[in-house]
Protein backbone atom coordinates (compact mmCIF):
# COMPACT_ATOMS: atom_id res chain seq x y z
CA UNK A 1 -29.04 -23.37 -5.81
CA UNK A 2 -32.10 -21.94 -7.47
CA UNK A 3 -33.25 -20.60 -4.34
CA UNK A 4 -30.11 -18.82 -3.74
CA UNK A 5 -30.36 -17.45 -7.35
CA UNK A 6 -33.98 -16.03 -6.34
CA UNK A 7 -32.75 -14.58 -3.25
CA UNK A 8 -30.03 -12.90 -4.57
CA UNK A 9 -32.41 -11.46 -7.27
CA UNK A 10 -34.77 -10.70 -4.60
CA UNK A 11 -32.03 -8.28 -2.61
CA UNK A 12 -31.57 -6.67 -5.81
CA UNK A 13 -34.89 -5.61 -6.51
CA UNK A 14 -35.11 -4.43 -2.66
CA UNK A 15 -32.08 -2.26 -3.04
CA UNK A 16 -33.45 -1.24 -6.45
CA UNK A 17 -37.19 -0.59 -4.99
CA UNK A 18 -35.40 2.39 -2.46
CA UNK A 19 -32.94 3.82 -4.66
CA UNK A 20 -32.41 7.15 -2.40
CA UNK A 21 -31.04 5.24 0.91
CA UNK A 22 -29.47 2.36 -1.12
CA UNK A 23 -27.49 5.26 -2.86
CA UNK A 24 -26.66 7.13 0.47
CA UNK A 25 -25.85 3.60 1.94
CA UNK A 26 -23.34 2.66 -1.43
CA UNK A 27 -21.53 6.01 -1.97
CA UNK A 28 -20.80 5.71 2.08
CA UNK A 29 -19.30 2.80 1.19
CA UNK A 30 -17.54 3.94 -1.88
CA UNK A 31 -16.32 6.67 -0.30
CA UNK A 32 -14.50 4.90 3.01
CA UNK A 33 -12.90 2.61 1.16
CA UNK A 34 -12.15 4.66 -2.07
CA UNK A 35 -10.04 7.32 -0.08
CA UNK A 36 -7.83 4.90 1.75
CA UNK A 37 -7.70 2.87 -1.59
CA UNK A 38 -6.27 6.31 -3.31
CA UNK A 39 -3.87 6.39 0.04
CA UNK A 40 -2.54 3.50 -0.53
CA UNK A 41 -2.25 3.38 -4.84
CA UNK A 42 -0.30 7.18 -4.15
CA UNK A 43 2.19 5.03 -1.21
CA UNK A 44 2.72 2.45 -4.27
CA UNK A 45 3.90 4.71 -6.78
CA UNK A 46 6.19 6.55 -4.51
CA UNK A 47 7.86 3.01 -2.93
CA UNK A 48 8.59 2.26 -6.60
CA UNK A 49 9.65 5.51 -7.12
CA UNK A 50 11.89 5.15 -4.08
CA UNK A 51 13.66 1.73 -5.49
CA UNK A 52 14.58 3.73 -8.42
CA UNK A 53 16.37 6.21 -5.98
CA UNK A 54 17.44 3.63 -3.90
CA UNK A 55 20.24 3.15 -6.65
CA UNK A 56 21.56 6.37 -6.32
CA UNK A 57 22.23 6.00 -2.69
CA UNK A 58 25.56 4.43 -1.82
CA UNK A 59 28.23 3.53 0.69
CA UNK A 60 31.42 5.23 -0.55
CA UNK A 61 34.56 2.96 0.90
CA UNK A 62 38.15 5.46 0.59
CA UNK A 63 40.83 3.31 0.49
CA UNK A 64 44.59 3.85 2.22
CA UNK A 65 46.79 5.61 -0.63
CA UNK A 66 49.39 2.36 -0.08
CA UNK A 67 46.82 0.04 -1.57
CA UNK A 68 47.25 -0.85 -4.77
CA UNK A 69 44.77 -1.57 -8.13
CA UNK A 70 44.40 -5.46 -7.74
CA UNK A 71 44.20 -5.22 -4.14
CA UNK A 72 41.36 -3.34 -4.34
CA UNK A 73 39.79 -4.96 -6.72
CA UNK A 74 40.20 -8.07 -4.77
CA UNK A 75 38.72 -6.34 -1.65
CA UNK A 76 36.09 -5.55 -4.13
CA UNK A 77 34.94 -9.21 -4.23
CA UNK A 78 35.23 -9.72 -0.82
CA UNK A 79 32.78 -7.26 0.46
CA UNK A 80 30.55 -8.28 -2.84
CA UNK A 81 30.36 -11.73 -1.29
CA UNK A 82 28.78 -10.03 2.08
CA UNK A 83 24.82 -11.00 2.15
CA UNK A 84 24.01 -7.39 3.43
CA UNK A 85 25.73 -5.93 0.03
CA UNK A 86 23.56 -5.90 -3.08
CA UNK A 87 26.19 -4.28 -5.67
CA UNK A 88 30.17 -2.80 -5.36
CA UNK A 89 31.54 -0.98 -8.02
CA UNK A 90 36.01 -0.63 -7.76
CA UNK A 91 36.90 2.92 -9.06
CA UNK A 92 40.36 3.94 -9.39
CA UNK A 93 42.03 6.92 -8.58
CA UNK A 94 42.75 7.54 -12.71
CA UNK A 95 39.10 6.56 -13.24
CA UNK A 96 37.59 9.00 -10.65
CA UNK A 97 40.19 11.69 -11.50
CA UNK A 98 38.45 11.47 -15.21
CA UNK A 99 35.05 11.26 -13.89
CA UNK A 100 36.37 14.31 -11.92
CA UNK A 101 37.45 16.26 -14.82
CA UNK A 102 34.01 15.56 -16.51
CA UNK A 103 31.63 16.45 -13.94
CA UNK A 104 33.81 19.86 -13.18
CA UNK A 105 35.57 22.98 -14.45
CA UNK A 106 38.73 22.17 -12.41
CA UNK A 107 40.37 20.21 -13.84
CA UNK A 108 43.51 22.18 -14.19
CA UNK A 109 44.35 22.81 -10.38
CA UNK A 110 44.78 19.18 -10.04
CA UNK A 111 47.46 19.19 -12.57
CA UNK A 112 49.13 21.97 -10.53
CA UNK A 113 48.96 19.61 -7.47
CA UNK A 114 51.93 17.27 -8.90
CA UNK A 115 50.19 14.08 -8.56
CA UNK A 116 46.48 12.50 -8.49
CA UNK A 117 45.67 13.17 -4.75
CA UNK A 118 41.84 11.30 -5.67
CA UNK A 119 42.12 7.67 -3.68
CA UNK A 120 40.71 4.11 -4.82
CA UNK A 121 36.91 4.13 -4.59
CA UNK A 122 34.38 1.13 -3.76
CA UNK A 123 31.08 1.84 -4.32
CA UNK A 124 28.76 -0.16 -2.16
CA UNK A 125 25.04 -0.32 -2.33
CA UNK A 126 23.68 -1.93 0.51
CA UNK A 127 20.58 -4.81 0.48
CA UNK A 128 18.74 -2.74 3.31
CA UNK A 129 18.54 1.01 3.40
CA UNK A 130 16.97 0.69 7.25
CA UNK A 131 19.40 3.28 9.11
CA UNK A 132 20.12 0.71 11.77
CA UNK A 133 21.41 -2.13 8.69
CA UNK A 134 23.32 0.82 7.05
CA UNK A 135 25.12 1.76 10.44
CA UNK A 136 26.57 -1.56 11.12
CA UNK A 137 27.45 -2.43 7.50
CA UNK A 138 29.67 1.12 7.61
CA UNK A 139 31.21 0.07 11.12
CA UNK A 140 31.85 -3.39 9.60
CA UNK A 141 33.75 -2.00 6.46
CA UNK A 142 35.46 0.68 7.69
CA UNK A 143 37.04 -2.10 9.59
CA UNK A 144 38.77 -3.58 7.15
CA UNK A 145 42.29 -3.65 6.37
CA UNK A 146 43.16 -0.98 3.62
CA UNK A 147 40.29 1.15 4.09
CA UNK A 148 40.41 4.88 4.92
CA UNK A 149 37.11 5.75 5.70
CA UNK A 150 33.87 4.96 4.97
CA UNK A 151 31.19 7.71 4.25
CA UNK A 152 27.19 7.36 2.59
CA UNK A 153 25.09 9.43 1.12
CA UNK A 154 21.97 7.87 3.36
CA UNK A 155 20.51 10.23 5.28
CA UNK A 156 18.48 12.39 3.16
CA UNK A 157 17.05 8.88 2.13
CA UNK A 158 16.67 7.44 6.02
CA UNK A 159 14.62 11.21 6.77
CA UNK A 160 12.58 10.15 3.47
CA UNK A 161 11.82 6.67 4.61
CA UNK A 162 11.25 8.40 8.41
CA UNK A 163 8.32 10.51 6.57
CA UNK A 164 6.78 7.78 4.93
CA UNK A 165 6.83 5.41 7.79
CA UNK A 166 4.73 8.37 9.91
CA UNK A 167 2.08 8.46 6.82
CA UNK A 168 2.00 4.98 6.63
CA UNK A 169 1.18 4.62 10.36
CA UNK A 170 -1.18 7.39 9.91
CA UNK A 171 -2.88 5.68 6.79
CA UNK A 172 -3.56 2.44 8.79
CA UNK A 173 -5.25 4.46 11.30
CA UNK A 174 -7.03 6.18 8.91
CA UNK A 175 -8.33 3.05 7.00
CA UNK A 176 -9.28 1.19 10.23
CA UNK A 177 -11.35 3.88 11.34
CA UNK A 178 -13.05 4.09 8.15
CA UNK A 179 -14.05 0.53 7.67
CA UNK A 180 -15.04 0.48 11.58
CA UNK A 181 -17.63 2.90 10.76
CA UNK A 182 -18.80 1.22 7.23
CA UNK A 183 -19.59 -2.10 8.99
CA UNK A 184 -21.79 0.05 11.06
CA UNK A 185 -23.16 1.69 8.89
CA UNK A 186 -24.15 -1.45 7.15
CA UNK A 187 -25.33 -3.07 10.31
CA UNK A 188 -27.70 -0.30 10.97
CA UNK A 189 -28.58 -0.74 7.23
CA UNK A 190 -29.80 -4.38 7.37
CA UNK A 191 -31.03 -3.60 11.28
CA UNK A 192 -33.88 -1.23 9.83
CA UNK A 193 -34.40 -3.74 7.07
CA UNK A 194 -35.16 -6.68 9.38
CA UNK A 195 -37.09 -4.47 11.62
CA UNK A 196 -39.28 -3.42 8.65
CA UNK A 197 -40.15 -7.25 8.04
CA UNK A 198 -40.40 -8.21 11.82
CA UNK A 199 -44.00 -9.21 11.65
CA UNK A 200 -42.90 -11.27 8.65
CA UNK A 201 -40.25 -12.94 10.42
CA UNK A 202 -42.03 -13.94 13.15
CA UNK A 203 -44.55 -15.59 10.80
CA UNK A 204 -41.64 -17.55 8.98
CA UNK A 205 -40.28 -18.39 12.39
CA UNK A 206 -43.75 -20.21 13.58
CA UNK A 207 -43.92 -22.11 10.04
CA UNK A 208 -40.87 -24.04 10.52
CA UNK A 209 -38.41 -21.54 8.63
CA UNK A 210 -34.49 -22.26 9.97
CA UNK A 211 -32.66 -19.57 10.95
CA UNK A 212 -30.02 -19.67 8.06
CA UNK A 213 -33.32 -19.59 5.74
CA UNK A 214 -34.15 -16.10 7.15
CA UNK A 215 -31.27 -14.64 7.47
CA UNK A 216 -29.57 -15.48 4.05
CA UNK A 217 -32.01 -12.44 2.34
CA UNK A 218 -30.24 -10.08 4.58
CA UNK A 219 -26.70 -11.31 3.90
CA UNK A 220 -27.62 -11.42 -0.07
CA UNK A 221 -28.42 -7.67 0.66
CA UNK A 222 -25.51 -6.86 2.52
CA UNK A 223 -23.52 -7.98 -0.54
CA UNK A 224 -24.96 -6.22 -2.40
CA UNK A 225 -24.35 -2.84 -0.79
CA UNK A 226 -20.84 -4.22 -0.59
CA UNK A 227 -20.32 -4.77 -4.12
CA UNK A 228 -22.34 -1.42 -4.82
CA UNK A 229 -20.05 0.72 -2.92
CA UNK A 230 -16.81 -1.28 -3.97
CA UNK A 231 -17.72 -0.14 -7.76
CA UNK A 232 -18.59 3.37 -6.42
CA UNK A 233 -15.08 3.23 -4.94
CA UNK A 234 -13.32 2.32 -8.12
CA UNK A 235 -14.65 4.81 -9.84
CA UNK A 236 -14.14 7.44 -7.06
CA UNK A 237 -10.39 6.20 -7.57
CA UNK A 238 -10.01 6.52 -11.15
CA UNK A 239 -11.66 9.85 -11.27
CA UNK A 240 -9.70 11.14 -8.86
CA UNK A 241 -6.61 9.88 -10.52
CA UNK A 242 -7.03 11.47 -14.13
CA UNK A 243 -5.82 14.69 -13.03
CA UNK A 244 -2.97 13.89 -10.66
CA UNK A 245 -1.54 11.14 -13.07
CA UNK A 246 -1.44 14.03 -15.86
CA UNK A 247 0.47 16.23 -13.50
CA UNK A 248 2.54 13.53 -12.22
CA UNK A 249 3.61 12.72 -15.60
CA UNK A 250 3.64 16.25 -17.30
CA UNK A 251 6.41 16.89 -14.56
CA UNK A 252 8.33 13.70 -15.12
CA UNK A 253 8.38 14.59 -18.55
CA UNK A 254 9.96 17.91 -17.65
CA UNK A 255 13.04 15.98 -15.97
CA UNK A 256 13.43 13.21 -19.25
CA UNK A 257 12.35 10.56 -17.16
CA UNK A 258 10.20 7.63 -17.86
CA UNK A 259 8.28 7.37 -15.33
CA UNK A 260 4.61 6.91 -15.37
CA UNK A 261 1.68 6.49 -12.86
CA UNK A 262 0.72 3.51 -11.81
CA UNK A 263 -3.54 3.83 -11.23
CA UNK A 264 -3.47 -0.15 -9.96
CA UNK A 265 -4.60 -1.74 -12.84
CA UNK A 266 -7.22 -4.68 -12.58
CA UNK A 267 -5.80 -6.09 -9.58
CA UNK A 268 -6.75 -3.24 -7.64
CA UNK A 269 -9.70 -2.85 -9.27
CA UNK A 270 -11.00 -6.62 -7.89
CA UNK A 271 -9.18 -6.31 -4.41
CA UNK A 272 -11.39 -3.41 -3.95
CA UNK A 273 -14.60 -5.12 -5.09
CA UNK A 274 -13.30 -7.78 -2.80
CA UNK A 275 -13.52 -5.20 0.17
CA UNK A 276 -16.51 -3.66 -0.60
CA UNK A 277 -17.74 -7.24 -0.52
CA UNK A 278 -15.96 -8.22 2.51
CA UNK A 279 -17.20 -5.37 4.67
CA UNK A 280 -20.82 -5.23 3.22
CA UNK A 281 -21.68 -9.17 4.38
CA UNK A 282 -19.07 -8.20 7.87
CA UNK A 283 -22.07 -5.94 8.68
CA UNK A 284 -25.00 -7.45 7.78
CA UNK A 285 -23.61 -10.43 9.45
CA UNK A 286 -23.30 -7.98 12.69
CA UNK A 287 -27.02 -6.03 11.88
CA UNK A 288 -28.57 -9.71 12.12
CA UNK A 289 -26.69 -10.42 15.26
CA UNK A 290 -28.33 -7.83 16.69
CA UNK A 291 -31.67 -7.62 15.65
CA UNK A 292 -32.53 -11.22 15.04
CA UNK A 293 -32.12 -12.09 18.79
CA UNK A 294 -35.26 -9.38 19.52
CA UNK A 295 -37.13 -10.53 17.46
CA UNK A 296 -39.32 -13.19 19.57
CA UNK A 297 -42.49 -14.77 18.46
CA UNK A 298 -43.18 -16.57 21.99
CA UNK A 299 -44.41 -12.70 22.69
CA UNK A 300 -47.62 -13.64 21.20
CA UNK A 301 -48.24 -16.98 22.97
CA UNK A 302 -45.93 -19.43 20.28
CA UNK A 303 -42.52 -21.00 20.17
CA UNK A 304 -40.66 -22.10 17.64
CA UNK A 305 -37.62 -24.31 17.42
């Protein structure tokens, strides 16, 4: 353990001994994983922005003109009881004729008109708002006996979803790519860093040293550039975020509503450490892969085992 201690100190004091390439090496790292990070805290806050809209959207069930106020609140139940339905709201034709006369300036032509022509409501919001779920719950309740028609207010919401489902796919492209090239340019990292100590290597191998021995100081600095660049990302992600979460917020404020931006909060904070860690010991796991197998005392007349 106190060996480990000392090497880990030891691949401190070597990133700390070349502070102009360990930077360059740690804000590459910061930097690929901090703007993916900043993709992906932005898709958070808009999916939780989209379950509060997901309330508004609806199924709107019109029911036949015969069918009467218990019936349809006993229809009500029935399609409530459906797994696929998450809420149903019954409005009458006297309730929506006042919600009617509320939301508009014309009221009086209806009273012209006799009689309420405004049918039974059901308001239906569905479990799933995937446009395939949506079409098949429709089909399934416009089947029912009593029902008119069936109409939703969906497919601004399914084009919304459409949108974010290309970003997304773009975003996981996007990341990949990045972290493809920060393992690399970690491996290279460590790969210049064992070729520096070759002729020391090649000592250790001839005095007995194991493998694992050797090759832990180059891990211990590989995790260090890892957690180096994860910090760097953080606060490349917080930065970023002071403006946009004033904006975000200043314009929310505008409309009266509550909402507020989400930067990630110490989970993220950690998960990104844990990346930054994660990637930094993936390369220098790959740079010793690579340059540990030329390395090869028996050049100068030994072997080792």
């Amino acid at each position: 353990m106190f060996s480990h201690g000392r090497e880990l100190t030891s691949a401190l004091h070597e990133i700390i001994r070349k502070p102009l390439s360990s930077f360059v090496t740690i804000s590459l790292i910061g930097i690929s994983i901090g703007l993916p990070s900043i993709f992906v805290i932005l898709g958070e806050n808009f999916l939780s922005r989209l379950d509060r809209i997901d309330q508004s959207a609806k199924i709107n069930i019109f029911l036949d003109e015969s069918v009467l106020v218990a019936e349809g609140l006993a229809l009500s139940k029935e399609i409530q009881s459906q797994p696929e339905v998450s809420m149903v709201r019954f409005i009458s034709s006297e309730e929506a004729i006042k919600e009617f006369q509320k939301q508009t300036d014309l009221s009086e032509i209806l009273f012209t008109l006799g009689q309420n022509p405004l049918p039974h409501v059901i308001e239906v919001v569905p479990v799933s708002f995937d446009s395939i779920d949506v079409a098949i719950l429709v089909s399934s309740l416009k089947d029912r006996d009593g029902v008119e028609s069936a109409a939703t207010n969906l497919k601004w919401l399914e084009r919304l979803y459409g949108v974010f489902s290309i970003i997304k796919s773009i975003s996981i492209v996007f990341v990949v790519t990045f972290f493809i090239g920060l393992i690399l340019v970690v491996a290279h990292t460590i790969g210049v860093a064992i070729q520096n100590k070759a002729d020391e290597i090649e000592l250790m191998f001839l005095l007995g040293a194991t493998k694992s021995f050797i090759r832990r100081p180059f891990i211990y600095l590989g995790f260090w550039h890892g957690l180096g660049g994860g910090l760097f990302a953080n606060i490349i992600t917080q930065v970023s975020f002071f403006p946009l979460a004033a904006g975000v917020e200043s314009l929310a404020q505008s409309y009266q509503s509550g909402f507020s931006f989400d930067r990630g909060g110490s989970e993220m904070f950690f998960l990104i450490l844990l990346i930054g860690v994660f990637l930094g010991t993936t390369g220098a796991f790959l740079g010793l892969s690579k340059k540990m197998g030329e390395i090869n005392p028996t050049r100068r007349g030994y072997s080792y085992k």
